[in-house]
Protein backbone atom coordinates (compact mmCIF):
# COMPACT_ATOMS: atom_id res chain seq x y z
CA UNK A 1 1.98 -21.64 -200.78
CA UNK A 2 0.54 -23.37 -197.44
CA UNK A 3 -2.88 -23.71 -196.97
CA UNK A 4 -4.90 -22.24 -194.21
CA UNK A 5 -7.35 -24.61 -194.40
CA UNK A 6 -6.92 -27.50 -191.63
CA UNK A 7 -6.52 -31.29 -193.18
CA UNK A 8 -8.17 -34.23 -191.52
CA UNK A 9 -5.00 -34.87 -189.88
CA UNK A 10 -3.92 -32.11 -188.67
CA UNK A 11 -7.76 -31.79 -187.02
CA UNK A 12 -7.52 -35.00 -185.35
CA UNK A 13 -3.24 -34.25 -183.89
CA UNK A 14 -5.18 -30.91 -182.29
CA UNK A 15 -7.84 -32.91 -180.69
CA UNK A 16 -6.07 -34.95 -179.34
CA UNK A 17 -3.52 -32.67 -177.54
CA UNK A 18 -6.32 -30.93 -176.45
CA UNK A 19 -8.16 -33.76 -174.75
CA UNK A 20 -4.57 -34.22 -173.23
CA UNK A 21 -4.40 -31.42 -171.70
CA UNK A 22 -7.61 -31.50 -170.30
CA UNK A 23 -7.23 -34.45 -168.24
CA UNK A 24 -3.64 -33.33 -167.29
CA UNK A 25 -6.03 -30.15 -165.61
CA UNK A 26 -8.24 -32.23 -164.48
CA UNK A 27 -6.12 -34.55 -162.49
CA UNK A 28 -3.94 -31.47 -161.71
CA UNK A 29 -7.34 -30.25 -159.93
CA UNK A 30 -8.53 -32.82 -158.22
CA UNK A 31 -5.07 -33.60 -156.90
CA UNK A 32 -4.92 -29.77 -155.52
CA UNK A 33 -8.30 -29.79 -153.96
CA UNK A 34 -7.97 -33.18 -152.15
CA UNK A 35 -4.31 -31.45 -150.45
CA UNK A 36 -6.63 -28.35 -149.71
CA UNK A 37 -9.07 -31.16 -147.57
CA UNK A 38 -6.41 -32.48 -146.00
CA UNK A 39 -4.59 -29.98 -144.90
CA UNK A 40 -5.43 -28.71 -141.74
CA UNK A 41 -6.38 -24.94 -141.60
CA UNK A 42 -4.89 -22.04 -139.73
CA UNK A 43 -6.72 -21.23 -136.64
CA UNK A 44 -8.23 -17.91 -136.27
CA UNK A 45 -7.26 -16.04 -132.79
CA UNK A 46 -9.17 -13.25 -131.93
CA UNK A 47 -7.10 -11.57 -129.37
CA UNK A 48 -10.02 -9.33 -127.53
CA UNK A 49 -11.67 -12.72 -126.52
CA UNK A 50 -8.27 -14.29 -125.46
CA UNK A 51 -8.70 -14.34 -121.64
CA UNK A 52 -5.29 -16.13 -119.71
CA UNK A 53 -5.96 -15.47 -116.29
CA UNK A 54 -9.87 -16.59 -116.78
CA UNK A 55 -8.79 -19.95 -114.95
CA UNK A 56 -6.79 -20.32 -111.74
CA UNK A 57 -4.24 -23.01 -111.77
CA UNK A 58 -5.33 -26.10 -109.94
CA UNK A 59 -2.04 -26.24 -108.24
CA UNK A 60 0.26 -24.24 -105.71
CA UNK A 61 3.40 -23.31 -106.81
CA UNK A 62 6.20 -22.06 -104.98
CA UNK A 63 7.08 -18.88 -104.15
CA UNK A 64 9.67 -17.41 -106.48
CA UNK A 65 10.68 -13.97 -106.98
CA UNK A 66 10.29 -12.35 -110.39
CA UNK A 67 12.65 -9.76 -111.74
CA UNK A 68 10.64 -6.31 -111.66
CA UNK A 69 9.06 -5.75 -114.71
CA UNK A 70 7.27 -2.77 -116.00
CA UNK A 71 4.03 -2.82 -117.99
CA UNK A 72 3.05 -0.84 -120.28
CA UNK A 73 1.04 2.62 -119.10
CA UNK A 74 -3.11 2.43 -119.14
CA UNK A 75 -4.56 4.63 -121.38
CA UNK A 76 -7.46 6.28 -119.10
CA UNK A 77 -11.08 6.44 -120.24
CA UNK A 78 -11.45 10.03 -118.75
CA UNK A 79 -9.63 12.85 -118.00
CA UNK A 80 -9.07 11.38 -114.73
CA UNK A 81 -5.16 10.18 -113.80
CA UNK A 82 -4.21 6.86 -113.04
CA UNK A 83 -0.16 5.71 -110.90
CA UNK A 84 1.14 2.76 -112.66
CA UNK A 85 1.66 0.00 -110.79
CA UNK A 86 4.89 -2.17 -110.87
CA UNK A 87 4.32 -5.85 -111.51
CA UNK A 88 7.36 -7.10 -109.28
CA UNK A 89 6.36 -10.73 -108.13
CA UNK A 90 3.77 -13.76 -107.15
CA UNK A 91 4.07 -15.36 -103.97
CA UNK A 92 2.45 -17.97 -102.48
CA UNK A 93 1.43 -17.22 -98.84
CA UNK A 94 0.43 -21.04 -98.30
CA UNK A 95 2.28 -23.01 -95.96
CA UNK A 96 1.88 -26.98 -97.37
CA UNK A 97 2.76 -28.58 -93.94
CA UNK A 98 0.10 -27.03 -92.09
CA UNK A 99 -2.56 -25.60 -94.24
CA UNK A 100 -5.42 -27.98 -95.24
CA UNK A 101 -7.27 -25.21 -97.19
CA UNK A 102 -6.54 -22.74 -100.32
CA UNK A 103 -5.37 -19.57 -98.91
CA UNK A 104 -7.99 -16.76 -98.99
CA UNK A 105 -5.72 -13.37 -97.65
CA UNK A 106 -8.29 -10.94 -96.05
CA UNK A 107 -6.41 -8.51 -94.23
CA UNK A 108 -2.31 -7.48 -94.68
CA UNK A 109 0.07 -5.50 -93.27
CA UNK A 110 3.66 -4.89 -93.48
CA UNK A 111 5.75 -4.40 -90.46
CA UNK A 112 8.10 -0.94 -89.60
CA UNK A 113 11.37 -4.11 -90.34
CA UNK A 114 9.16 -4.67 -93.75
CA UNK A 115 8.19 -8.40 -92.29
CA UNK A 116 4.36 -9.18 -93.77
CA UNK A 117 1.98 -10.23 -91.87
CA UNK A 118 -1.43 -11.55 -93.29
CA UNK A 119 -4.54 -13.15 -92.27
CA UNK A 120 -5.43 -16.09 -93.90
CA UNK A 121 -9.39 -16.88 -93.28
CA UNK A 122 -9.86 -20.49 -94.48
CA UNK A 123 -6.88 -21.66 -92.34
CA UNK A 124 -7.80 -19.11 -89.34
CA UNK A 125 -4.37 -18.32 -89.17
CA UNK A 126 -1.75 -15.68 -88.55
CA UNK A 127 1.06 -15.93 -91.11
CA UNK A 128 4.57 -13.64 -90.82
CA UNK A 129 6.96 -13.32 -93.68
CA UNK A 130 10.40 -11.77 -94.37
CA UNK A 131 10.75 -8.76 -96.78
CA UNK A 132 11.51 -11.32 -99.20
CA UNK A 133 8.73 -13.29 -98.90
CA UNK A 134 9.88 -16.28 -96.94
CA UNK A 135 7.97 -17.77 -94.49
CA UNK A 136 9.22 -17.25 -90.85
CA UNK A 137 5.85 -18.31 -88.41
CA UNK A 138 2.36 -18.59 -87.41
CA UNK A 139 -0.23 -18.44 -84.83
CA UNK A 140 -3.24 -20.75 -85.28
CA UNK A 141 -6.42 -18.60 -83.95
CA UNK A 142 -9.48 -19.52 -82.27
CA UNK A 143 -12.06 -18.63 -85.29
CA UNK A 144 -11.49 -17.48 -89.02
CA UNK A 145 -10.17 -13.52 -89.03
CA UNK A 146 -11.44 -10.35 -90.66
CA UNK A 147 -8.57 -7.92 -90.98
CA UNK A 148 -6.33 -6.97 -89.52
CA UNK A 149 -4.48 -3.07 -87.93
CA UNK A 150 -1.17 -1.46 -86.93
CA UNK A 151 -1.33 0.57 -84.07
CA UNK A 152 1.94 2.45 -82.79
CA UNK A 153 0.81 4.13 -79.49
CA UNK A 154 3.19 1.30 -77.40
CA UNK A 155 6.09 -0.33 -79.13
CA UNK A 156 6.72 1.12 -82.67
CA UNK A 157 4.15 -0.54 -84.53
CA UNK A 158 4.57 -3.93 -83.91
CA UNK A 159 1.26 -4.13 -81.82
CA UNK A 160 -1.32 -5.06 -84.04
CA UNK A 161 -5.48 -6.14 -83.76
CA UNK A 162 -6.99 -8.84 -85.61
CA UNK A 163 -11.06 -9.60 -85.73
CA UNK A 164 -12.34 -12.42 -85.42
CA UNK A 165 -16.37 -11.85 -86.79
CA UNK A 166 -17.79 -15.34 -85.48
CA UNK A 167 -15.92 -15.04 -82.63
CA UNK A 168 -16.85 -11.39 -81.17
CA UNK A 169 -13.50 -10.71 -80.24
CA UNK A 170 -10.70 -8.52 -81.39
CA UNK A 171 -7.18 -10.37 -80.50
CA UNK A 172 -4.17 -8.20 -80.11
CA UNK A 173 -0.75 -9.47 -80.62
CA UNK A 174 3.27 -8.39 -80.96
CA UNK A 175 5.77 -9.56 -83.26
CA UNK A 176 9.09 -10.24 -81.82
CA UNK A 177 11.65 -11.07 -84.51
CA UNK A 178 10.19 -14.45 -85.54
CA UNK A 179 7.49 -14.93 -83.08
CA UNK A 180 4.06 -13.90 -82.73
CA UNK A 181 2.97 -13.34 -79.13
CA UNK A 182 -0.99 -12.96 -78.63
CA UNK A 183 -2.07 -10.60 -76.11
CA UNK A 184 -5.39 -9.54 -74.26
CA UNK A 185 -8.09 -10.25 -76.23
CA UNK A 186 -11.62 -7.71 -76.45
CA UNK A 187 -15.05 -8.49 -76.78
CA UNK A 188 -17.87 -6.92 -78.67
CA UNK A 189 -21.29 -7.17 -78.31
CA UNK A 190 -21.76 -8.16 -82.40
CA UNK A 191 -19.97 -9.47 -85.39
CA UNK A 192 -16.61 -7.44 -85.60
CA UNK A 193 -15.34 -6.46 -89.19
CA UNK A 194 -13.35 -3.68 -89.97
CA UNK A 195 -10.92 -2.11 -87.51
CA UNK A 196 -7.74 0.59 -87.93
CA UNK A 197 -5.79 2.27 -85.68
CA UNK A 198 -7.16 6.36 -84.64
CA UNK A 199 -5.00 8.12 -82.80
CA UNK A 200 -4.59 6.62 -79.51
CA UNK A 201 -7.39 3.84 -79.53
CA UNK A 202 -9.04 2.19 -82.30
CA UNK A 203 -12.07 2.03 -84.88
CA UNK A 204 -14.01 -0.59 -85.30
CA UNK A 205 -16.92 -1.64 -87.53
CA UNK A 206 -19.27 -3.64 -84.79
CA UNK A 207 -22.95 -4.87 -86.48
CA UNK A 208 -24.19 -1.79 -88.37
CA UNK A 209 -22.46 0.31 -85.34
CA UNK A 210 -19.19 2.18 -85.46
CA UNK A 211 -17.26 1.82 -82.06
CA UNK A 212 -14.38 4.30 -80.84
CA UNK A 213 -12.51 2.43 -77.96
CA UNK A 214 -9.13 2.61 -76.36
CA UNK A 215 -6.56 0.06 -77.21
CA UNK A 216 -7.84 -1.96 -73.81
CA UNK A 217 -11.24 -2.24 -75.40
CA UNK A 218 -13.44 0.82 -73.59
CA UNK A 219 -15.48 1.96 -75.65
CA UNK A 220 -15.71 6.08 -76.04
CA UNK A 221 -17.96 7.03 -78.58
CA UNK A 222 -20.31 5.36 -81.07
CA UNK A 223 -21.99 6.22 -84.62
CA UNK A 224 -24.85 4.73 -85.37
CA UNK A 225 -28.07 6.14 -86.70
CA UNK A 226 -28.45 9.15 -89.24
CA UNK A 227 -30.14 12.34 -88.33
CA UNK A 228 -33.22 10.68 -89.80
CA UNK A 229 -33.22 7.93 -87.20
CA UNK A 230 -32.12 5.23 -89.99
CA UNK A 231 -29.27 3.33 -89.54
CA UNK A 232 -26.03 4.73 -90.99
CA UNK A 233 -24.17 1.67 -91.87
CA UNK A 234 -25.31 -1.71 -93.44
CA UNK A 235 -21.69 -3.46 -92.82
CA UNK A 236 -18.75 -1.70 -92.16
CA UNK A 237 -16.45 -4.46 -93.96
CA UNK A 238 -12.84 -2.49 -93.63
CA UNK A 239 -11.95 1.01 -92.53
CA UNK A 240 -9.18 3.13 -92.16
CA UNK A 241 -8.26 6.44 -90.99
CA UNK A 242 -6.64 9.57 -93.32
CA UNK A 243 -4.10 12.09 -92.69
CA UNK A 244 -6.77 14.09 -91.39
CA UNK A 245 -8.45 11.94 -88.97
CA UNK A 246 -11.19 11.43 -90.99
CA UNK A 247 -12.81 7.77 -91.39
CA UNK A 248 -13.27 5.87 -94.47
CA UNK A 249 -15.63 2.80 -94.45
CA UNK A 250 -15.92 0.20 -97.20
CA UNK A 251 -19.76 -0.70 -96.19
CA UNK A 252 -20.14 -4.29 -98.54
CA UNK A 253 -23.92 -4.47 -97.81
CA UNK A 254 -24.99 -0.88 -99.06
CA UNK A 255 -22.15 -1.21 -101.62
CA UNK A 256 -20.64 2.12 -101.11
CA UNK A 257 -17.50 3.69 -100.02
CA UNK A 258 -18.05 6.67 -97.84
CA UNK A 259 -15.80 9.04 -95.92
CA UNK A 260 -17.31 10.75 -92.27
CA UNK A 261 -16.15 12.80 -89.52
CA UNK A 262 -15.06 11.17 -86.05
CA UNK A 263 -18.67 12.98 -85.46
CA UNK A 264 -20.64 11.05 -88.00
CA UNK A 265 -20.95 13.68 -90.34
CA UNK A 266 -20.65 12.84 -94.10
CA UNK A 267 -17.72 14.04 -96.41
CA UNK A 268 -18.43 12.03 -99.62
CA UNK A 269 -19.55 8.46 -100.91
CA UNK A 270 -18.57 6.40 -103.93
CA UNK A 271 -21.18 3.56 -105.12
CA UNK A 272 -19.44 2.64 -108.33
CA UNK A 273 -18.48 -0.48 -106.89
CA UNK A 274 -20.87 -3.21 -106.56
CA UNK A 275 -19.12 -5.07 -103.22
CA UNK A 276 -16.78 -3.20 -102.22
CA UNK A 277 -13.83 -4.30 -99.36
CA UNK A 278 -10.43 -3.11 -98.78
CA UNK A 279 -9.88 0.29 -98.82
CA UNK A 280 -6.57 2.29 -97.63
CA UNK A 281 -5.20 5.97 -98.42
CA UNK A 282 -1.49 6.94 -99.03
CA UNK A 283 0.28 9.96 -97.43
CA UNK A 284 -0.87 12.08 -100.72
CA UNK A 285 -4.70 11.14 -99.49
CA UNK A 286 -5.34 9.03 -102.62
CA UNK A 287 -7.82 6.13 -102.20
CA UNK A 288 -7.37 2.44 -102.83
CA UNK A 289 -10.29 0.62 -102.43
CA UNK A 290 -10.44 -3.45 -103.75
CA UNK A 291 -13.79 -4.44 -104.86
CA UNK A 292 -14.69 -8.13 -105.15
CA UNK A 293 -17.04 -7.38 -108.00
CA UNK A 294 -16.35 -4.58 -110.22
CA UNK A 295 -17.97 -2.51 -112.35
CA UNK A 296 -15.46 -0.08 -113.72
């Protein structure tokens, strides 16, 4: 029969195995937590506070075309609508040879041939590119410009008016094929900004005046003051016309977008954007308007 009881040798076998073990742990542990010290630890992205475009490149690139590509649709925060735009491209509009500033595009417009044309302030330049985004010419100008309008009363569009603020002028010029061929040239009695084509003549934000004038500069009619004898306008940064002849004006100091009558009377205003600036409609009468600080 065995005996339960444990002899003095079979004590002293169990201790040591178990002191054995224990310092085969221990080593084990220490061995395991040094690695875990060592080892360099898995970063933790938080993707809502990844921001890629926060920083601008510190270099020019060339211009390259990139295959369209659509994104993915904006879920809206109200029961308003929102068009998808189509991401189809960057291009660089600056031209190395000649430029000695960063580009700053203030005013665009594309030609009936779909040429560009854009004015770039820093530079004080007049740039013209193909439909494809290749540079073709440009026309250094006496000051920096504003913005610039189509107008299609004499040769199909290809007339256009730049302002020049500093300079109190509005230049007009005509594209022919590669060439840019200035004009007359009209002065105003204050700081021009914003200017589009209406009807036959043009609109133009002068000071905290709006000026109606034919395409030679005569000016017909001009808004001004409110019924209250205040002034109407702080800065009339950019306008253009609608379908219906009405005006819209993208006022920067009063930061508001409001639309009037050609007799000054007012249709609406938007104030939800803190400076606003360019501002254009589409044949459906949506607005577009591009504010430099948002607040969407």
């Amino acid at each position: 029969m065995g005996c339960t009881n444990s002899t003095p040798a079979r004590t002293t076998r169990r201790k040591r195995r178990h002191r054995r073990r224990h310092r085969e742990e221990e080593h084990e542990s220490k061995e395991m937590w040094t690695k875990r010290q060592i080892a360099p630890s898995e970063p933790e992205y938080e993707a809502d506070h990844i921001d890629l475009y926060s920083v601008a490149p510190d270099k020019n690139y060339r211009s390259e075309f990139i295959d369209q590509v659509t994104e993915q649709p904006v879920q809206p925060k109200s029961q308003h609508h929102f068009k998808q735009a189509v991401y189809t491209g960057i291009y660089n509009m600056k031209v190395h040879y000649a430029d000695p500033h960063e580009c700053r595009i203030r005013g665009a417009e594309f030609l009936p041939n779909g040429n560009l044309i854009v004015c770039d302030q820093p530079n004080e330049k007049l740039k013209l590119w193909s439909s494809t985004f290749q540079y073709l010419s440009h026309y250094d100008l006496p000051g920096a410009p504003h913005t610039i309008c189509l107008h299609s009363s004499n040769r199909e569009g290809s007339d256009m008016y730049v302002t020049i603020p500093k300079e109190r002028s509005i230049m007009e010029f005509f594209v022919d094929g590669k060439s840019i061929i200035p004009s007359h040239t009209i002065k105003t009695d204050g700081f021009c900004y914003g200017i589009s084509a209406y009807k036959y003549g043009l609109v133009v934000g002068v000071g905290t005046k709006i000026e109606f004038m034919d395409t030679d500069g005569h000016v017909i009619k001009t808004l001004q003051y409110s019924p209250g004898g205040t002034t109407k306008f702080g800065t009339p940064f950019h306008i253009t016309t609608t379908e219906a002849n009405n005006i819209l004006i993208s006022d920067s100091y009063k930061g508001i977008v409001m639309c009037i009558t050609p007799d000054g009377e007012e249709i609406f205003r938007y104030d939800n954007i803190t400076v606003p600036h360019g501002v254009i409609t589409d044949r459906e009468e949506n607005i577009y308007i591009c504010g430099n600080v948002s607040t969407f």
